[in-house]
PDB file of N, CA and C in Angstrom:
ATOM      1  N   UNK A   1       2.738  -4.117  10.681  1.00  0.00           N
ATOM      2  CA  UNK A   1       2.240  -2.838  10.207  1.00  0.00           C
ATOM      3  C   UNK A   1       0.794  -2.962   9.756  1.00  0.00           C
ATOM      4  N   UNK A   2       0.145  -4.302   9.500  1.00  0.00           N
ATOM      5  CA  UNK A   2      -1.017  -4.389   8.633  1.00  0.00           C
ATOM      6  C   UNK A   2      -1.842  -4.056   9.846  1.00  0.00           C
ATOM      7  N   UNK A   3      -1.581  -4.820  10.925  1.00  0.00           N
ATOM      8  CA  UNK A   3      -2.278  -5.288  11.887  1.00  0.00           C
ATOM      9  C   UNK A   3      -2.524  -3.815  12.757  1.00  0.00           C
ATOM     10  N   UNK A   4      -1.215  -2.732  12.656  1.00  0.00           N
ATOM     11  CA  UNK A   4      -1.803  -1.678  13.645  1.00  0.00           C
ATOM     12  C   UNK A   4      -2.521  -1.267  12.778  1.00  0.00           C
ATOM     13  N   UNK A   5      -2.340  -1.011  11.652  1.00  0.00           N
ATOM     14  CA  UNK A   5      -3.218  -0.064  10.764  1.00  0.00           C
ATOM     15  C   UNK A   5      -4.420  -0.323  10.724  1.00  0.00           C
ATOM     16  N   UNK A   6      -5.072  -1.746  10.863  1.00  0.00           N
ATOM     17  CA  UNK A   6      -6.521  -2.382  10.644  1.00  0.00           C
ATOM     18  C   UNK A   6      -7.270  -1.528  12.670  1.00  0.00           C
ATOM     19  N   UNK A   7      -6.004  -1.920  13.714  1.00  0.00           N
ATOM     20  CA  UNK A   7      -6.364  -1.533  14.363  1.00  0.00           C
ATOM     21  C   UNK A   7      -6.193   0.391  15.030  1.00  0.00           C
ATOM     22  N   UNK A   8      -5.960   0.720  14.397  1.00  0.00           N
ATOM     23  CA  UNK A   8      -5.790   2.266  14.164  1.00  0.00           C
ATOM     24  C   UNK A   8      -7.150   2.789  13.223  1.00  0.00           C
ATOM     25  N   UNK A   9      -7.559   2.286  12.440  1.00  0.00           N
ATOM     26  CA  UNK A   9      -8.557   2.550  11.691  1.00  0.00           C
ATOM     27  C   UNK A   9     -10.306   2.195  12.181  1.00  0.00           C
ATOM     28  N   UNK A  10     -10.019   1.215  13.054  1.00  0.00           N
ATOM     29  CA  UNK A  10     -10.781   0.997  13.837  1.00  0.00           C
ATOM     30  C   UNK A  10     -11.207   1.882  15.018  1.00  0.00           C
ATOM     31  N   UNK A  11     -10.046   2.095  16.293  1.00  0.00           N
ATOM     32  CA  UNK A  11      -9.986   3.024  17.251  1.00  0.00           C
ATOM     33  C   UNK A  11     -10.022   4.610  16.118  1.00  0.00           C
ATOM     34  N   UNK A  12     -10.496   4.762  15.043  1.00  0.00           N
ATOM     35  CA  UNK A  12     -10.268   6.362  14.709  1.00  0.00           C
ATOM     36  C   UNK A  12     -11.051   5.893  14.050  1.00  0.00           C
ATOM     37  N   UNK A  13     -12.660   5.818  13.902  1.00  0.00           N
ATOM     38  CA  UNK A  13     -13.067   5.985  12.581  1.00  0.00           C
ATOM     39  C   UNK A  13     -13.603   7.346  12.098  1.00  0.00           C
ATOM     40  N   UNK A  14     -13.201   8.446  12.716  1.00  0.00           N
ATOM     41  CA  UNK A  14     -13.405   9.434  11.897  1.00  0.00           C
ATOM     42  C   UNK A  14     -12.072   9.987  10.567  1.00  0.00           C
ATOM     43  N   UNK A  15     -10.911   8.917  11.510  1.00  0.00           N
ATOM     44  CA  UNK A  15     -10.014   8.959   9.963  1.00  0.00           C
ATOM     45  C   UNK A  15     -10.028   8.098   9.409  1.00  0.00           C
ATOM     46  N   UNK A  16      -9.109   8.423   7.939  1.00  0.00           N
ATOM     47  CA  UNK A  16      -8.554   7.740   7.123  1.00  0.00           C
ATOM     48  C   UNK A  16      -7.298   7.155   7.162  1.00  0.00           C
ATOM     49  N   UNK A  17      -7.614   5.520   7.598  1.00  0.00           N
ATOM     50  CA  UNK A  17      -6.388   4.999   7.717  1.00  0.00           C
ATOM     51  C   UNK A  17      -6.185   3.863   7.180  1.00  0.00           C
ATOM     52  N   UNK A  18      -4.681   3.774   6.241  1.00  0.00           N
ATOM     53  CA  UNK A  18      -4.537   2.427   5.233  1.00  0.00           C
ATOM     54  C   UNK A  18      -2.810   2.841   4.914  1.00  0.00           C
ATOM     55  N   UNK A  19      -2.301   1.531   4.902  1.00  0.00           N
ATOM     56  CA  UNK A  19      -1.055   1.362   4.794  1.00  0.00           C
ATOM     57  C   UNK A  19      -0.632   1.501   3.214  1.00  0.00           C
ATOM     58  N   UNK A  20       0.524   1.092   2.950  1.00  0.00           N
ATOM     59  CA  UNK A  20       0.739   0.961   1.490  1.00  0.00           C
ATOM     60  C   UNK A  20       2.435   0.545   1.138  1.00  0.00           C
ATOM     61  N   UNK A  21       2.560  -0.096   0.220  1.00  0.00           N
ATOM     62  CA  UNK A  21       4.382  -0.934   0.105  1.00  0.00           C
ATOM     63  C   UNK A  21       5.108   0.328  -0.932  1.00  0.00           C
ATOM     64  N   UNK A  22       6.178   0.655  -0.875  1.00  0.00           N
ATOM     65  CA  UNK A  22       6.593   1.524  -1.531  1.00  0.00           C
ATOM     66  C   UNK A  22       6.956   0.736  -2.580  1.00  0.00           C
ATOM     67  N   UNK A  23       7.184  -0.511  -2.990  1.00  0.00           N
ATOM     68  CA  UNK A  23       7.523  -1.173  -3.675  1.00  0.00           C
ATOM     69  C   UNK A  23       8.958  -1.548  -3.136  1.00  0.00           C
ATOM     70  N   UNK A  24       9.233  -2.654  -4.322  1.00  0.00           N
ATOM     71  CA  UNK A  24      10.848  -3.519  -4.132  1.00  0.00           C
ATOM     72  C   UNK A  24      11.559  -2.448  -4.378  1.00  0.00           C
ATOM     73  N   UNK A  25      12.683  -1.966  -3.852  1.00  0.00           N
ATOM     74  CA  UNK A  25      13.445  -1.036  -4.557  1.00  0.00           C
ATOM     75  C   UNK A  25      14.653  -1.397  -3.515  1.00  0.00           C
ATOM     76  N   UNK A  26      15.632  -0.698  -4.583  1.00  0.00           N
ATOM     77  CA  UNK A  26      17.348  -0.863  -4.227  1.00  0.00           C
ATOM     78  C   UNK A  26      17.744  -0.201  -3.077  1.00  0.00           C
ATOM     79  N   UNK A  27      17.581  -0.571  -2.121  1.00  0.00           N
ATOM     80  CA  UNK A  27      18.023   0.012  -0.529  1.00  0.00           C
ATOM     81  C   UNK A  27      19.067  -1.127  -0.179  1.00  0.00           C
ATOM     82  N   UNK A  28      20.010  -0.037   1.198  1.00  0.00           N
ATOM     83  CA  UNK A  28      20.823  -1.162   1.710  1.00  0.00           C
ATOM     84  C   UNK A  28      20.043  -2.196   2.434  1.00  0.00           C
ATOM     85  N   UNK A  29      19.279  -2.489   2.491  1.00  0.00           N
ATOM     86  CA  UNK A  29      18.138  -3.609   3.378  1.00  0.00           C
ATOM     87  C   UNK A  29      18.282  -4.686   2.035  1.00  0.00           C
ATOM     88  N   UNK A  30      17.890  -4.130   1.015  1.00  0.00           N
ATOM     89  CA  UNK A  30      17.693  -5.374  -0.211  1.00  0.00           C
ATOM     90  C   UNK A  30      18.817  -5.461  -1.164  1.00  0.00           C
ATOM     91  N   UNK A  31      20.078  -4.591  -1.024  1.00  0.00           N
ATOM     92  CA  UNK A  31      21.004  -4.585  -1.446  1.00  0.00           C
ATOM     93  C   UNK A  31      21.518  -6.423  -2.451  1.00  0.00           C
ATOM     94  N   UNK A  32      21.548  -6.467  -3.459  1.00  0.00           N
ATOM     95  CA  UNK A  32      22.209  -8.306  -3.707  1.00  0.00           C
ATOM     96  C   UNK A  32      20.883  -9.215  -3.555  1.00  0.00           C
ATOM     97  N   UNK A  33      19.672  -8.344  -4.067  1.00  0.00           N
ATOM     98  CA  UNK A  33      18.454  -9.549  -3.116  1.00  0.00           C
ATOM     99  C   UNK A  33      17.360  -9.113  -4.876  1.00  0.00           C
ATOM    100  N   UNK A  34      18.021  -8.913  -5.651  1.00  0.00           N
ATOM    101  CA  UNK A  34      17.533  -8.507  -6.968  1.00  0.00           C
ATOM    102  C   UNK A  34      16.006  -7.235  -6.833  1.00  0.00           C
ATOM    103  N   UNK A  35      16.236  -6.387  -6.089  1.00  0.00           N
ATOM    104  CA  UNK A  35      16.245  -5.060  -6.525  1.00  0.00           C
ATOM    105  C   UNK A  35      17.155  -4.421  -7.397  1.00  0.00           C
ATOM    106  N   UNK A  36      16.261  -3.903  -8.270  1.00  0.00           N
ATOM    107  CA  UNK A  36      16.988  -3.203  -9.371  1.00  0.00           C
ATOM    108  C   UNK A  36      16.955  -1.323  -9.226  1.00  0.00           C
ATOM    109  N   UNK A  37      15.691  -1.016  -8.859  1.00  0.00           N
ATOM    110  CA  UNK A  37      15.569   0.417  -8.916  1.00  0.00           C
ATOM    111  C   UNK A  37      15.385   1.209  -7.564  1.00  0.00           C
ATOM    112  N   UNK A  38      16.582   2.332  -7.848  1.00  0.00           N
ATOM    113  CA  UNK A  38      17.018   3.725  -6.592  1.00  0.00           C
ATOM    114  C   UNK A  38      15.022   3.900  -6.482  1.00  0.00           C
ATOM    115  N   UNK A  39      15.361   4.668  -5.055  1.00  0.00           N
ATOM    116  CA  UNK A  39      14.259   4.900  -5.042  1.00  0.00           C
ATOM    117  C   UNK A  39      13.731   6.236  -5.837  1.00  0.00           C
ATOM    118  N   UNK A  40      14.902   6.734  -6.477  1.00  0.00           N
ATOM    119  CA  UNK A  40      14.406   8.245  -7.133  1.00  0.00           C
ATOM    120  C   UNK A  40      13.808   7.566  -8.672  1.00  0.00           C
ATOM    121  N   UNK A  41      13.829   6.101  -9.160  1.00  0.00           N
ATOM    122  CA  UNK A  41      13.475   5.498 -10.037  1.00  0.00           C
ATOM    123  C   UNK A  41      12.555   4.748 -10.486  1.00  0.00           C
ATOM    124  N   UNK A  42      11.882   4.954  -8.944  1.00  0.00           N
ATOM    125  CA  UNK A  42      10.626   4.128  -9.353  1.00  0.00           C
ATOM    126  C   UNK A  42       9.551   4.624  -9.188  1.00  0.00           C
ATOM    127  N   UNK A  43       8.467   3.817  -8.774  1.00  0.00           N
ATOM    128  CA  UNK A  43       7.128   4.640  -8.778  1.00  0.00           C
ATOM    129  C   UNK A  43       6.838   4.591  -7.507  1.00  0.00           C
ATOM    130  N   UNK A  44       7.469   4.807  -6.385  1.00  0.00           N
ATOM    131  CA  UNK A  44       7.443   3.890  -4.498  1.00  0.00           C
ATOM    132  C   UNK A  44       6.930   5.348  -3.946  1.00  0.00           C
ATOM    133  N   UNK A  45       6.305   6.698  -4.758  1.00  0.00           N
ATOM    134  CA  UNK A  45       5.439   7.868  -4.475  1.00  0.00           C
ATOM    135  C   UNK A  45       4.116   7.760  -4.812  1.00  0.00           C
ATOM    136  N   UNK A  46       4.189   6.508  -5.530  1.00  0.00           N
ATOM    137  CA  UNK A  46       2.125   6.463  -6.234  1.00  0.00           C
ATOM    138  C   UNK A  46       1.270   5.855  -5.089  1.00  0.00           C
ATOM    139  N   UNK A  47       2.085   5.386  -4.524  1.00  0.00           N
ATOM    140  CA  UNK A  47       0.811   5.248  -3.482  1.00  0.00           C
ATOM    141  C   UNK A  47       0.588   5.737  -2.479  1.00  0.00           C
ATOM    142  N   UNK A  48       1.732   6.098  -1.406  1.00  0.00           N
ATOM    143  CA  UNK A  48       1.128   7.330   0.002  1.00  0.00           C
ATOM    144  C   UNK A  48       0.793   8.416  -1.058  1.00  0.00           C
ATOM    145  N   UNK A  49       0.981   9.323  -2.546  1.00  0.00           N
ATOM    146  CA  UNK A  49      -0.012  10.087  -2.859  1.00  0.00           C
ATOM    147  C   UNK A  49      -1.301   9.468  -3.580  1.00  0.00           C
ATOM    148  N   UNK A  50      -1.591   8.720  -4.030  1.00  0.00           N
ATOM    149  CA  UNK A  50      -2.949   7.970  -4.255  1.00  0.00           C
ATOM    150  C   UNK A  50      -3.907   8.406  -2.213  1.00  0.00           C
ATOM    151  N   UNK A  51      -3.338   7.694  -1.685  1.00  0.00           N
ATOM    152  CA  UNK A  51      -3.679   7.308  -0.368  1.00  0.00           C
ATOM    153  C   UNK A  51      -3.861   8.497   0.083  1.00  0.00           C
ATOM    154  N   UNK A  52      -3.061   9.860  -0.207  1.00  0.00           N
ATOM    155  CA  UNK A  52      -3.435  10.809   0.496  1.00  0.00           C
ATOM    156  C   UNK A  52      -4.400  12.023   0.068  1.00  0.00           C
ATOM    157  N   UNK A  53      -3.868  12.088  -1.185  1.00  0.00           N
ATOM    158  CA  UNK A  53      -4.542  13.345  -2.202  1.00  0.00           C
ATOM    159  C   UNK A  53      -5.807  12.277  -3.069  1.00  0.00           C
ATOM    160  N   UNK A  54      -5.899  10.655  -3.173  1.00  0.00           N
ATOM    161  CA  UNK A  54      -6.844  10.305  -4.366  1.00  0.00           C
ATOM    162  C   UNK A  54      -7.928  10.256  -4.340  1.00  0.00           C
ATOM    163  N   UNK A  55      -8.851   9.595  -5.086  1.00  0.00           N
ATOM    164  CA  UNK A  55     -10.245   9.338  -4.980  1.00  0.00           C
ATOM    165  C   UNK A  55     -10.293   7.909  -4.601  1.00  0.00           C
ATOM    166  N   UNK A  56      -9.762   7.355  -3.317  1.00  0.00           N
ATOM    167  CA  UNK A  56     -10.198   6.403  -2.750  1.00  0.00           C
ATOM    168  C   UNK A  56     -11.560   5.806  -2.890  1.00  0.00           C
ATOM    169  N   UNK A  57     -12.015   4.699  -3.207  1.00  0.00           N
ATOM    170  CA  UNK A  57     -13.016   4.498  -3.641  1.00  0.00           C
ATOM    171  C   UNK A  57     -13.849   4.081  -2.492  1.00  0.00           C
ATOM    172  N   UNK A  58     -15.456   4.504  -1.819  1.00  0.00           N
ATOM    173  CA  UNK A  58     -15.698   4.414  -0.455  1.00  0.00           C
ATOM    174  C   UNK A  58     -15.025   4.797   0.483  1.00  0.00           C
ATOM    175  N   UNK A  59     -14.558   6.137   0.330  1.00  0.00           N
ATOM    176  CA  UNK A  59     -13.851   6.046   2.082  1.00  0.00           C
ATOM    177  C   UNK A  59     -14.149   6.029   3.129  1.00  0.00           C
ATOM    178  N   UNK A  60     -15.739   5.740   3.477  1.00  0.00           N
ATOM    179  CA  UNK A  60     -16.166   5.606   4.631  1.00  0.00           C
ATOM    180  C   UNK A  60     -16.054   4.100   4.831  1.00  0.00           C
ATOM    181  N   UNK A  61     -16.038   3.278   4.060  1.00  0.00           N
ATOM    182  CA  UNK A  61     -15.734   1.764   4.334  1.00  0.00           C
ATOM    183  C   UNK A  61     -14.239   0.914   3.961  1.00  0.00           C
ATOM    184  N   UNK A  62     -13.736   1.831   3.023  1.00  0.00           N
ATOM    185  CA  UNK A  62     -11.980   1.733   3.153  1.00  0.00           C
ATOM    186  C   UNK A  62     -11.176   1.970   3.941  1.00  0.00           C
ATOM    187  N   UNK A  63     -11.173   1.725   4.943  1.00  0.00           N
ATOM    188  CA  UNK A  63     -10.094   2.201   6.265  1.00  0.00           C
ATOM    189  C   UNK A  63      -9.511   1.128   6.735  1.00  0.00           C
ATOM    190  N   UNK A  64      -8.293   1.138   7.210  1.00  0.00           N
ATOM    191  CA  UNK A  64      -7.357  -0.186   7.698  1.00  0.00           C
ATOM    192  C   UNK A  64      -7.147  -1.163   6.289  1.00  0.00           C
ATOM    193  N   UNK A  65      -7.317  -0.066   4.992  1.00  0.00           N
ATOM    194  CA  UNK A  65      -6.421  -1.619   3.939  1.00  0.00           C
ATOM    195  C   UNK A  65      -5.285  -1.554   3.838  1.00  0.00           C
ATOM    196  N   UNK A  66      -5.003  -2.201   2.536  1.00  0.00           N
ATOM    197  CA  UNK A  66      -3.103  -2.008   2.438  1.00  0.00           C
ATOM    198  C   UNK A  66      -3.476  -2.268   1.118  1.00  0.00           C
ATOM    199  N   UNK A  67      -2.882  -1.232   0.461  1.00  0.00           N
ATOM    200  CA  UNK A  67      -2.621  -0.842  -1.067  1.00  0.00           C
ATOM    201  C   UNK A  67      -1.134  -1.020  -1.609  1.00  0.00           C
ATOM    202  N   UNK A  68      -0.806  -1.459  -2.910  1.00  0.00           N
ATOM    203  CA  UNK A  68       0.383  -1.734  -3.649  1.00  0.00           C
ATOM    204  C   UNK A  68       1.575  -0.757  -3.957  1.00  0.00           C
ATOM    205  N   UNK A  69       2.054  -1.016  -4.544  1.00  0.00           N
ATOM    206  CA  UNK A  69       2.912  -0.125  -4.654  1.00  0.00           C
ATOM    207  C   UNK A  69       1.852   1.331  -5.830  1.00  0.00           C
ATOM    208  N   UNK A  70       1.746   0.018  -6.739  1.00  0.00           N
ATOM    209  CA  UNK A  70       0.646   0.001  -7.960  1.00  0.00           C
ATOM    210  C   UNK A  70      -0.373   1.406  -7.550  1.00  0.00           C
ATOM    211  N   UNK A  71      -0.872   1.513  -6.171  1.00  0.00           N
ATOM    212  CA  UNK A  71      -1.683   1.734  -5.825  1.00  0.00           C
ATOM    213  C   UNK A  71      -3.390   1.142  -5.620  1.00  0.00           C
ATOM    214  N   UNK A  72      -3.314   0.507  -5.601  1.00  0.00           N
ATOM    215  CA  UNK A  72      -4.211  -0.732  -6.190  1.00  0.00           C
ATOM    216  C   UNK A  72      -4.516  -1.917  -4.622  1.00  0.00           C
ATOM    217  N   UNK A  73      -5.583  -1.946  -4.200  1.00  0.00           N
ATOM    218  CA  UNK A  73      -5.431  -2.689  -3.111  1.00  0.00           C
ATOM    219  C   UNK A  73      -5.352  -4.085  -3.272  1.00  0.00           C
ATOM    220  N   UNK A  74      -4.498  -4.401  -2.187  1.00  0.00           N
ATOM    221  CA  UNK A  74      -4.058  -5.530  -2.135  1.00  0.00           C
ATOM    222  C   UNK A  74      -4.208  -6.743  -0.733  1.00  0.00           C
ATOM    223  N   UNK A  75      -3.999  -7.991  -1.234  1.00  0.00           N
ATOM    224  CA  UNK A  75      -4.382  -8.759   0.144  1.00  0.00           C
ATOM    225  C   UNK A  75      -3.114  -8.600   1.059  1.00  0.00           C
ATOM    226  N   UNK A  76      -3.453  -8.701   2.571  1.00  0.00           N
ATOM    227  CA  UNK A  76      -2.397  -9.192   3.298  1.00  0.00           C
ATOM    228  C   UNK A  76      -1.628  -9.797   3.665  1.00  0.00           C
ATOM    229  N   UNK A  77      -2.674 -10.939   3.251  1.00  0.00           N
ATOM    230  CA  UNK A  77      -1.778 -12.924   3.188  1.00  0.00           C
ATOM    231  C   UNK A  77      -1.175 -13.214   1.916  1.00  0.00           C
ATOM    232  N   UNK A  78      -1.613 -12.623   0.712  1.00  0.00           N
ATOM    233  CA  UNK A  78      -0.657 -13.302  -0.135  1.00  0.00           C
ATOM    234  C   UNK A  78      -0.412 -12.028  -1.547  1.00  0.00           C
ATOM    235  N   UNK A  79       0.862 -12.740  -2.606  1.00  0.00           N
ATOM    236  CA  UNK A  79       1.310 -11.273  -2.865  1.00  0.00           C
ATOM    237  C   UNK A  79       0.414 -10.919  -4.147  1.00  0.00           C
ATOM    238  N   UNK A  80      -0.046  -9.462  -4.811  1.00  0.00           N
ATOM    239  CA  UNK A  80      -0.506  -9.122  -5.692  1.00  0.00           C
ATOM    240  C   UNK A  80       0.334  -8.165  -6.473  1.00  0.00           C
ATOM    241  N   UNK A  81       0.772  -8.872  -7.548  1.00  0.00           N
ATOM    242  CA  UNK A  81       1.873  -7.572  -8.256  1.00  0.00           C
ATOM    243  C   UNK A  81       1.421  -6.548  -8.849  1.00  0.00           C
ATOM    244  N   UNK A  82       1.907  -5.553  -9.323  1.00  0.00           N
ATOM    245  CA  UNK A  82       1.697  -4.289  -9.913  1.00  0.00           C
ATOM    246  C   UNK A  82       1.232  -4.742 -11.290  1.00  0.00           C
ATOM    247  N   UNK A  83       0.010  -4.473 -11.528  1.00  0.00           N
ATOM    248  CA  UNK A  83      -0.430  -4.585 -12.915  1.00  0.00           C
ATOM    249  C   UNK A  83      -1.611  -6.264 -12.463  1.00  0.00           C
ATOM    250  N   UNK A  84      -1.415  -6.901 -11.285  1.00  0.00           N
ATOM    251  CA  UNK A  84      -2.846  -7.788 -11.316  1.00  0.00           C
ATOM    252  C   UNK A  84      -4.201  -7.129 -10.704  1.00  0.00           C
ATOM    253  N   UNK A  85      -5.151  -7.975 -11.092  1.00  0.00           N
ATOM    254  CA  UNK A  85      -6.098  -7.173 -10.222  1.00  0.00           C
ATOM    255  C   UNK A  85      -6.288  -7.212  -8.908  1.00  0.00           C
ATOM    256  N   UNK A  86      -7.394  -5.704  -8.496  1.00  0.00           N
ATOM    257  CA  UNK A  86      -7.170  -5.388  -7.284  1.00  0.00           C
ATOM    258  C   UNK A  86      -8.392  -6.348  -6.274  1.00  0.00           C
ATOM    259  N   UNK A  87      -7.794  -6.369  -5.491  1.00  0.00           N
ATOM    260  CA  UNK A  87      -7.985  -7.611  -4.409  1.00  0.00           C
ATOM    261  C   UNK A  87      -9.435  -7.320  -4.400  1.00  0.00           C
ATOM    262  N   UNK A  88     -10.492  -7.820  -3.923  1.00  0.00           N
ATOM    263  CA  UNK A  88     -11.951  -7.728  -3.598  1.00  0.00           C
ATOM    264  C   UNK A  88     -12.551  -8.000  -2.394  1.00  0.00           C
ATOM    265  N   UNK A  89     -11.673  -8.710  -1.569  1.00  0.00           N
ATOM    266  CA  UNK A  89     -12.089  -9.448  -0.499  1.00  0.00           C
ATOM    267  C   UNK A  89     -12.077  -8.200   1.053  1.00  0.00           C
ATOM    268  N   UNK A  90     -13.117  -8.765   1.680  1.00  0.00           N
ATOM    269  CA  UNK A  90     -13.256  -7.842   2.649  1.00  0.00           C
ATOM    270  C   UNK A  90     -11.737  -7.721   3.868  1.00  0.00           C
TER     271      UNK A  90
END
């Protein structure tokens, strides 16, 4: 998903395009895998609305990232939890 999005954002740069994790949450996929919270319980809406309605910061040079649950961008290769800081790297 990272990878179409970097390349979707590329082939479109007149849009806005960036992925985002809804967070860990209690689905039958993670069922017994220590998810704790329904998805009506968590916060797994702050970021496709950050991403869609926010003040993205640069959006002419933010396109193809991947943002947290947090909302908060994050790296691809390795994990950044909700509440560390937001990634910097190009």
């Amino acid at each position: 998903v990272n990878q179409w999005t970097m390349q979707l954002a590329a082939e479109h740069p007149q849009l806005r395009v960036n992925s985002c994790s809804p967070g860990y949450i209690l689905t039958d996929l993670t069922a017994g895998m220590g998810a704790t919270k329904r998805p009506e319980e968590s916060n797994c809406h702050v970021a496709p609305l950050y991403l869609l309605f926010g003040d993205v910061p640069h959006p002419e040079t933010n396109k193809g990232r991947y943002y947290g649950s947090d909302a908060v961008r994050s790296p691809i290769d390795v994990y950044r939890g909700p509440g560390d800081p937001p990634y910097e790297g190009d």
